[in-house]
N, C-alpha and C. Protein backbone atom coordinates (compact mmCIF):
# COMPACT_ATOMS: atom_id res chain seq x y z
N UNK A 1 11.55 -38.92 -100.46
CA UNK A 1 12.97 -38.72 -100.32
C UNK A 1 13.48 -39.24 -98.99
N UNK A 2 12.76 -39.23 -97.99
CA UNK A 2 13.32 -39.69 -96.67
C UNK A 2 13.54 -41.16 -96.43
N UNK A 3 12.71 -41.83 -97.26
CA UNK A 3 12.85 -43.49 -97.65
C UNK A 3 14.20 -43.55 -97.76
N UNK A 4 14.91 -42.77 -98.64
CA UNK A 4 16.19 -42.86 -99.81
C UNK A 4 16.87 -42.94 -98.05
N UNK A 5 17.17 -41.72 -97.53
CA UNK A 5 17.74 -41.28 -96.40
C UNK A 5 17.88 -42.70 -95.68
N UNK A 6 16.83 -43.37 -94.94
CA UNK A 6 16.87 -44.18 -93.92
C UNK A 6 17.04 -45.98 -94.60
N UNK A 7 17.19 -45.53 -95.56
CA UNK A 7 17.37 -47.26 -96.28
C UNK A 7 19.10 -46.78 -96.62
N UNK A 8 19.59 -45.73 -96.66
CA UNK A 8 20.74 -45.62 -96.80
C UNK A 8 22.07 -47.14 -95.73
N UNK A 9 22.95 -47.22 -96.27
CA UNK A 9 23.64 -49.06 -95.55
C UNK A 9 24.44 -48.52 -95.45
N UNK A 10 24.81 -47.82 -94.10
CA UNK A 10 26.12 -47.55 -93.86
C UNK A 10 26.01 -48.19 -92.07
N UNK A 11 26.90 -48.74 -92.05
CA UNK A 11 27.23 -49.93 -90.79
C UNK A 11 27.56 -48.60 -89.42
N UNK A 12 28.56 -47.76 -89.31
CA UNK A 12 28.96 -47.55 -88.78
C UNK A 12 28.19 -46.05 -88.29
N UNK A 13 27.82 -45.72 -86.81
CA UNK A 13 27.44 -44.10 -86.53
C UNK A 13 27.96 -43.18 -87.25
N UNK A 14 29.23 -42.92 -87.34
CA UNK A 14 29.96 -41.71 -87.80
C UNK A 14 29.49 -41.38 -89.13
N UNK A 15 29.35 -42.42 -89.78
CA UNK A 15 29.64 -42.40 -91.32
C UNK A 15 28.24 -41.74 -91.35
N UNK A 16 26.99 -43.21 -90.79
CA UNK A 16 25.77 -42.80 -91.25
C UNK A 16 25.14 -41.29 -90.34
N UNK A 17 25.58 -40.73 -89.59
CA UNK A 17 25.35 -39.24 -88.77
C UNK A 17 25.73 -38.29 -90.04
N UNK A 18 27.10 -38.47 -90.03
CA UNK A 18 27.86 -37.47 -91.15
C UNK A 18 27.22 -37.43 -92.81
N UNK A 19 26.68 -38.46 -92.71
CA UNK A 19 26.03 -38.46 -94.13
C UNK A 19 24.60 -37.86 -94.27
N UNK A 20 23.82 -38.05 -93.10
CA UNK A 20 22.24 -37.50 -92.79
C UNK A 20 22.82 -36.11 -92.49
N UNK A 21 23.88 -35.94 -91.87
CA UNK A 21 24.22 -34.41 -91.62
C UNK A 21 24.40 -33.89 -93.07
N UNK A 22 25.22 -34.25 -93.86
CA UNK A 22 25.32 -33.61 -95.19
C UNK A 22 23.76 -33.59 -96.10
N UNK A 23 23.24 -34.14 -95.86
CA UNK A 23 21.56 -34.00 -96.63
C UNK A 23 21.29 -32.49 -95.77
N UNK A 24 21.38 -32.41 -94.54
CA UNK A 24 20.43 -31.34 -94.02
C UNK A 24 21.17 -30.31 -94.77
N UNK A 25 22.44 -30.24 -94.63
CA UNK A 25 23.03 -29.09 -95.50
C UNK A 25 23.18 -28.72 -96.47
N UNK A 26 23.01 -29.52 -97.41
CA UNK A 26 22.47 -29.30 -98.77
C UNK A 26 21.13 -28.96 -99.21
N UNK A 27 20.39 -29.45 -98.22
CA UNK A 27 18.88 -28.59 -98.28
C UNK A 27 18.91 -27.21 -97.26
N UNK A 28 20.01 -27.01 -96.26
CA UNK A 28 20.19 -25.72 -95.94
C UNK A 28 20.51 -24.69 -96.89
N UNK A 29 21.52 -25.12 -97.59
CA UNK A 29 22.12 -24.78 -98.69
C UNK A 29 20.95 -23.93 -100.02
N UNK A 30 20.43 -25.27 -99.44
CA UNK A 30 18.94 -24.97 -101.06
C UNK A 30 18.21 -23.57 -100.57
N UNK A 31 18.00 -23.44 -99.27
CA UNK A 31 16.69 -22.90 -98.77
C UNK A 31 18.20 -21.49 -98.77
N UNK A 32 18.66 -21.06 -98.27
CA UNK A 32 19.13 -19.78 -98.29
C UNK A 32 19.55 -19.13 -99.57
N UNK A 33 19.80 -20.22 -100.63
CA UNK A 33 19.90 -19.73 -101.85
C UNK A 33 18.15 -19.17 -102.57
N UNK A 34 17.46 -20.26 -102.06
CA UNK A 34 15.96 -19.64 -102.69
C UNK A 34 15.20 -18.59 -102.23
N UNK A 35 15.28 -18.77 -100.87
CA UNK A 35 14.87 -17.78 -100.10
C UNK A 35 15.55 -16.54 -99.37
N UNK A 36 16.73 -16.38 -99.23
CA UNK A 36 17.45 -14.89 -99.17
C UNK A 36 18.28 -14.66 -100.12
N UNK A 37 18.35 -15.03 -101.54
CA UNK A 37 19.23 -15.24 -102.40
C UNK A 37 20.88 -15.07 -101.80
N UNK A 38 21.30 -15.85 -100.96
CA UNK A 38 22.52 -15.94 -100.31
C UNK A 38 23.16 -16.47 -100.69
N UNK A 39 24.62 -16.38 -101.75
CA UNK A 39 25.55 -17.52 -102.48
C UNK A 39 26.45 -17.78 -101.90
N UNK A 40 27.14 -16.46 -100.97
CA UNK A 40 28.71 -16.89 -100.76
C UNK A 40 28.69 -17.93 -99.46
N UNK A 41 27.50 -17.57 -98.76
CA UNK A 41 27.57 -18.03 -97.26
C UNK A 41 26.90 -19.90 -97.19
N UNK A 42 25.95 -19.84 -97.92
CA UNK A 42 25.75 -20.88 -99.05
C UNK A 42 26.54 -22.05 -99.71
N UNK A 43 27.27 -21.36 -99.90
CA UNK A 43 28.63 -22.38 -100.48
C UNK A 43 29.96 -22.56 -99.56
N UNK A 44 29.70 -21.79 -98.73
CA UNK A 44 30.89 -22.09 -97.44
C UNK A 44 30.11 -23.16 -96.36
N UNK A 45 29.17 -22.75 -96.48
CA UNK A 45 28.41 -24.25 -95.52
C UNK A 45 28.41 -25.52 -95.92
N UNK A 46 27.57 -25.65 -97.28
CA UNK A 46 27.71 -26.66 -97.76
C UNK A 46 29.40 -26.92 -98.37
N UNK A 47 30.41 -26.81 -98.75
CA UNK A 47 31.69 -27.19 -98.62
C UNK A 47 31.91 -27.86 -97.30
N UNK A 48 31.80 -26.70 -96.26
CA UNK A 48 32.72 -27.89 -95.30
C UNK A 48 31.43 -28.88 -94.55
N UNK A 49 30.37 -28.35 -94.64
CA UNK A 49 29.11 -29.24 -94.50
C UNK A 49 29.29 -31.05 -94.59
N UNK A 50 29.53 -30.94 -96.29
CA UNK A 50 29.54 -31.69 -96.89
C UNK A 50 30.55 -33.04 -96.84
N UNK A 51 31.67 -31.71 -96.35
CA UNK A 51 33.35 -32.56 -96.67
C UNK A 51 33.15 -33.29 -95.61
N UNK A 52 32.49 -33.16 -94.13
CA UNK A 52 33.01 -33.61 -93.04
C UNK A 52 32.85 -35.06 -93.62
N UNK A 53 31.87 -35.78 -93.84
CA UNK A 53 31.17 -37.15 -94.66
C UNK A 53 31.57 -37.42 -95.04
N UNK A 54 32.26 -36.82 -96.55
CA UNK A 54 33.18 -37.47 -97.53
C UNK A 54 34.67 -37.44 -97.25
N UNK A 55 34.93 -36.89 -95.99
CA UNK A 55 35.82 -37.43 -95.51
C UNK A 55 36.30 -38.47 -94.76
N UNK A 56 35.23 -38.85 -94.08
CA UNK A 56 34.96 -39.91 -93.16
C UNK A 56 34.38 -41.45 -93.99
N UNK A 57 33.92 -40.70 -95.11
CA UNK A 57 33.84 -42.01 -95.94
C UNK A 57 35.54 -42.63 -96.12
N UNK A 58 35.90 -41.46 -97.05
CA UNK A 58 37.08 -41.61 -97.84
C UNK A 58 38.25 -42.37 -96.04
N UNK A 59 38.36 -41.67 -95.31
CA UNK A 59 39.07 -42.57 -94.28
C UNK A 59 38.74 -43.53 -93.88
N UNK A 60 37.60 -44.28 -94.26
CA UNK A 60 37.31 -46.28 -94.23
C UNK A 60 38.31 -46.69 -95.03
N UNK A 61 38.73 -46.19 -96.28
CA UNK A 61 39.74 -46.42 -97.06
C UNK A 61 40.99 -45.98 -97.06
N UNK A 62 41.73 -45.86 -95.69
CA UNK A 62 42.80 -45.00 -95.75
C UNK A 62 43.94 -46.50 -95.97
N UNK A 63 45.14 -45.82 -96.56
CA UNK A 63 46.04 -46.93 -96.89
C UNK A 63 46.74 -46.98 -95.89
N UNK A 64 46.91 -46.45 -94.67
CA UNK A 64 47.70 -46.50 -93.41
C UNK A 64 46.83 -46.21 -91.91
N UNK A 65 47.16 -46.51 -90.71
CA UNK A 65 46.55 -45.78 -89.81
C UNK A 65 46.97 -44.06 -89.74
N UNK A 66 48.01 -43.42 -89.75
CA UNK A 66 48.39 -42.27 -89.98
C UNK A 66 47.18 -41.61 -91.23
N UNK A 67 47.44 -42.29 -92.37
CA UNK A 67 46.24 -41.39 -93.28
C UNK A 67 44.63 -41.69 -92.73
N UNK A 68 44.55 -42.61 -91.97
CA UNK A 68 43.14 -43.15 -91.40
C UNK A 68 42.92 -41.46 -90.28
N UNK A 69 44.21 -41.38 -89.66
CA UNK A 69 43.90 -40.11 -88.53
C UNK A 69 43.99 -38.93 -89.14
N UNK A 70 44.76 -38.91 -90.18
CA UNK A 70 44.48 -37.49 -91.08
C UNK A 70 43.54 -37.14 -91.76
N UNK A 71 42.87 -38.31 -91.76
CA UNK A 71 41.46 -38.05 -92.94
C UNK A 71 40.61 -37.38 -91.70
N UNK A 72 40.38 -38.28 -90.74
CA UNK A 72 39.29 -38.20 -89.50
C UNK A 72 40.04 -36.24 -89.23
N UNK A 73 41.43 -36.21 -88.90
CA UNK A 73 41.73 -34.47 -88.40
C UNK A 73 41.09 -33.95 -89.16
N UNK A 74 41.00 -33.97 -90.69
CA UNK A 74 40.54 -33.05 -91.25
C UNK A 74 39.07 -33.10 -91.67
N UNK A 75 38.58 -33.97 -91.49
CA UNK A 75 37.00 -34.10 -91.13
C UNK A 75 36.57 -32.98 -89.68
N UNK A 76 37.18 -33.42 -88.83
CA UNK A 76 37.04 -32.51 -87.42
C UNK A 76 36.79 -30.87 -87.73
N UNK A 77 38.02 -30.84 -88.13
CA UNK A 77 38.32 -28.97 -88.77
C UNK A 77 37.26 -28.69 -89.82
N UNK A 78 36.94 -29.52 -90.81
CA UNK A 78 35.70 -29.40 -91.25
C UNK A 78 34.32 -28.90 -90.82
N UNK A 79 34.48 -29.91 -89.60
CA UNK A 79 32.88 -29.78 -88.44
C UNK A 79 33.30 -28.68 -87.55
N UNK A 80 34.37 -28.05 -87.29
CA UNK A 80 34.68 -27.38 -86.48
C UNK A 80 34.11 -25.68 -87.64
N UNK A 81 34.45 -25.75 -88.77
CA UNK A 81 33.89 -24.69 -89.62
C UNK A 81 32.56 -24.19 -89.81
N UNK A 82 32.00 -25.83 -90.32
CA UNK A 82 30.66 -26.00 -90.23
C UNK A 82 29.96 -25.25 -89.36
N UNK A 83 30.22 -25.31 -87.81
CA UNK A 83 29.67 -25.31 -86.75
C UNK A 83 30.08 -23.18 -86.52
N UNK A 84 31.17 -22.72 -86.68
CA UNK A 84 31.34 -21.57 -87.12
C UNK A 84 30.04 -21.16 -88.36
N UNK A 85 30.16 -21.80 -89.19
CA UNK A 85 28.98 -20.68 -90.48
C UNK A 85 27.78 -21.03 -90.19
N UNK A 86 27.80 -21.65 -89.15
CA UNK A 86 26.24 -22.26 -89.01
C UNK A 86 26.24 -20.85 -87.93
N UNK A 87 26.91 -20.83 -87.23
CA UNK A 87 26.31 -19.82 -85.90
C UNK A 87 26.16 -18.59 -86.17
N UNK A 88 27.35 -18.08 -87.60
CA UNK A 88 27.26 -16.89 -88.45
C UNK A 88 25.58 -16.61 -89.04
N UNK A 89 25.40 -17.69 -89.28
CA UNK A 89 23.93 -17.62 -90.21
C UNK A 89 23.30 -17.04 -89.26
N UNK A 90 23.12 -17.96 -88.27
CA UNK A 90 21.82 -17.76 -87.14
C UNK A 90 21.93 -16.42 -86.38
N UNK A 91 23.59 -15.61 -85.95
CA UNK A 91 23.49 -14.43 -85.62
C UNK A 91 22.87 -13.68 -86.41
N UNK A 92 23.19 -13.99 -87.97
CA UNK A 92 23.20 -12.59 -88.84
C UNK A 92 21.27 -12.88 -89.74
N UNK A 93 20.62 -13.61 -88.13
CA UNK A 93 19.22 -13.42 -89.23
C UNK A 93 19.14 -14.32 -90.35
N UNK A 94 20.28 -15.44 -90.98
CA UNK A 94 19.66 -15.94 -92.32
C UNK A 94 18.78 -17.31 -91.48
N UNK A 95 18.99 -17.84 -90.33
CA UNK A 95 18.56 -18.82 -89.66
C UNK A 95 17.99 -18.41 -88.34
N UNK A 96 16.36 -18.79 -88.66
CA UNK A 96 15.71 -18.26 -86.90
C UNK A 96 16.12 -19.36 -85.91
N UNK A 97 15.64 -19.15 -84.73
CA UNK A 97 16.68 -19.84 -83.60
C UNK A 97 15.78 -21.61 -83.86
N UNK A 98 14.60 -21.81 -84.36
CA UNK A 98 14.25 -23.05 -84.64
C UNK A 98 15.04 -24.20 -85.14
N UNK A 99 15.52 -22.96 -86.57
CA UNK A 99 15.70 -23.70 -87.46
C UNK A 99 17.56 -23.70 -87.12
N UNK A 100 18.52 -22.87 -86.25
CA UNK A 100 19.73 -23.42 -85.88
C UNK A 100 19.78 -24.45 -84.50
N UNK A 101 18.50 -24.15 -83.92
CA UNK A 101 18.25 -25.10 -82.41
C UNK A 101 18.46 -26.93 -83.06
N UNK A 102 17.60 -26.67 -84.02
CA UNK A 102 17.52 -28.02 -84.95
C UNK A 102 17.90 -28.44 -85.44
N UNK A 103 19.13 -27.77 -86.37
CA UNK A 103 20.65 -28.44 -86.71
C UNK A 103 21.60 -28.74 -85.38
N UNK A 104 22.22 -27.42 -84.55
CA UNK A 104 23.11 -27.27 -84.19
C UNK A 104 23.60 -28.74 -82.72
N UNK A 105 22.54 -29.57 -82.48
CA UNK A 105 22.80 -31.10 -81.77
C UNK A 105 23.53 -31.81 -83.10
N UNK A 106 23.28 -31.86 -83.81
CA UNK A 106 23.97 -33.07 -85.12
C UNK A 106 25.22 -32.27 -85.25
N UNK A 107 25.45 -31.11 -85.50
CA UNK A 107 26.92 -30.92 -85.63
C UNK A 107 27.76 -30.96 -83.88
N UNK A 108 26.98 -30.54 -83.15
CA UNK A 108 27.60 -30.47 -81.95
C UNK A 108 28.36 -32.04 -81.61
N UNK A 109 27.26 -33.30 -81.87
CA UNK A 109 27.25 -34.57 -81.71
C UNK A 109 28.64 -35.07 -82.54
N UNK A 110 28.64 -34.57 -84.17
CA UNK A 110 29.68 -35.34 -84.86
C UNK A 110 30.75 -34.33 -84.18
N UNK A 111 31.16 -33.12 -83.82
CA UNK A 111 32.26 -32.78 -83.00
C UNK A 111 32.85 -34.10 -82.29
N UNK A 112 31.88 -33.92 -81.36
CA UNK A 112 32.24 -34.45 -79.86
C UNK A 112 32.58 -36.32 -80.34
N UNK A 113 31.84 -36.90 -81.48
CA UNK A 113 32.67 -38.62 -82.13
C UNK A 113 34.16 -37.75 -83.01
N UNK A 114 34.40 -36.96 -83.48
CA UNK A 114 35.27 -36.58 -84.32
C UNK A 114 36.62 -36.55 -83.18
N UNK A 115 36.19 -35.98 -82.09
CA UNK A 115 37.53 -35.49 -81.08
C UNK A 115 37.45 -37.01 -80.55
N UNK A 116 36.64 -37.32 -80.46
CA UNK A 116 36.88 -38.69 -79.54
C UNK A 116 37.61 -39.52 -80.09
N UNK A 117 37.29 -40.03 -81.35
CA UNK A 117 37.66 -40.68 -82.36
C UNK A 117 39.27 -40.27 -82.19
N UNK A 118 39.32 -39.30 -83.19
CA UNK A 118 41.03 -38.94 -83.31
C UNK A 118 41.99 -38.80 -81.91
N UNK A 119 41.06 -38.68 -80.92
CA UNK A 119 42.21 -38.64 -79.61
C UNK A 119 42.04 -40.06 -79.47
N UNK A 120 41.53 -41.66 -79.73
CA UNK A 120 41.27 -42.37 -79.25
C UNK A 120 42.67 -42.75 -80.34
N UNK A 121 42.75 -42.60 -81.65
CA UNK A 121 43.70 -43.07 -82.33
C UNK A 121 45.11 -42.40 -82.12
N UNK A 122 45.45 -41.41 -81.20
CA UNK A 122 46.09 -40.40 -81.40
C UNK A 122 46.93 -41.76 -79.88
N UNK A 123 46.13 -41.95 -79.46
CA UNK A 123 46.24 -42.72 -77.92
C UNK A 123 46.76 -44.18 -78.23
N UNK A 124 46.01 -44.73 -78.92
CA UNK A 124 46.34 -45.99 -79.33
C UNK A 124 47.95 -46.36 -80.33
N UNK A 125 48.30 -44.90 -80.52
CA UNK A 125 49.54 -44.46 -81.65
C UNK A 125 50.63 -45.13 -81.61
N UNK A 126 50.56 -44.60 -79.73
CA UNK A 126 51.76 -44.28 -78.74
C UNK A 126 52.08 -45.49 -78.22
């Protein structure tokens, strides 16, 4: 499966980060559903997990610069959630500190391109 992962063709950091980020969360996803039978918390991760990616896909294709920065805002608020249920997990015991030490750089990382990004377009606007 990791072949699949790294032969993946996406040109650009954001896209290809946000997309290896959405694999980990969907196998986060997997493992708290199998192993603490956890649904609700489960499906709030992987949602905005997921979206940040397919949002950042979907804004390569925006029909304006305005929808190009709205896609990227709401990718952000996405990762900004993400990064909330991720820390929920790890307080409340469903994630030992390994296994949030070891996500929590990849979401921290697409934050910090997400703000950059949208303040860089937010800048260039004006």
């Amino acid at each position: 499966m990791s072949n699949r992962v790294t032969e993946y063709p996406v040109d650009d950091p954001l896209s290809r980060k946000s997309f290896h980020f959405a694999i980990r969360i969907v196998k986060l996803s997997k493992y708290l559903r199998e192993t603490h039978q956890e649904y609700e918390l489960a499906k709030q991760v992987i949602r905005s997990g997921t979206a940040i990616g397919a949002l950042v896909r979907e804004a390569k294709f925006a029909q304006s610069k305005p929808d190009f920065l709205h896609k990227l805002s709401i990718a952000l608020k996405e990762a900004y959630e993400t990064d909330y249920w991720l820390e929920l997990l790890w307080k409340s015991d469903y994630l030992d500190d390994k296994m949030y030490q070891s996500i929590k750089p990849e979401i921290t990382e697409l934050l910090k391109i997400l703000v950059s990004s949208t303040k860089t377009i937010k800048h260039t606007e004006k």
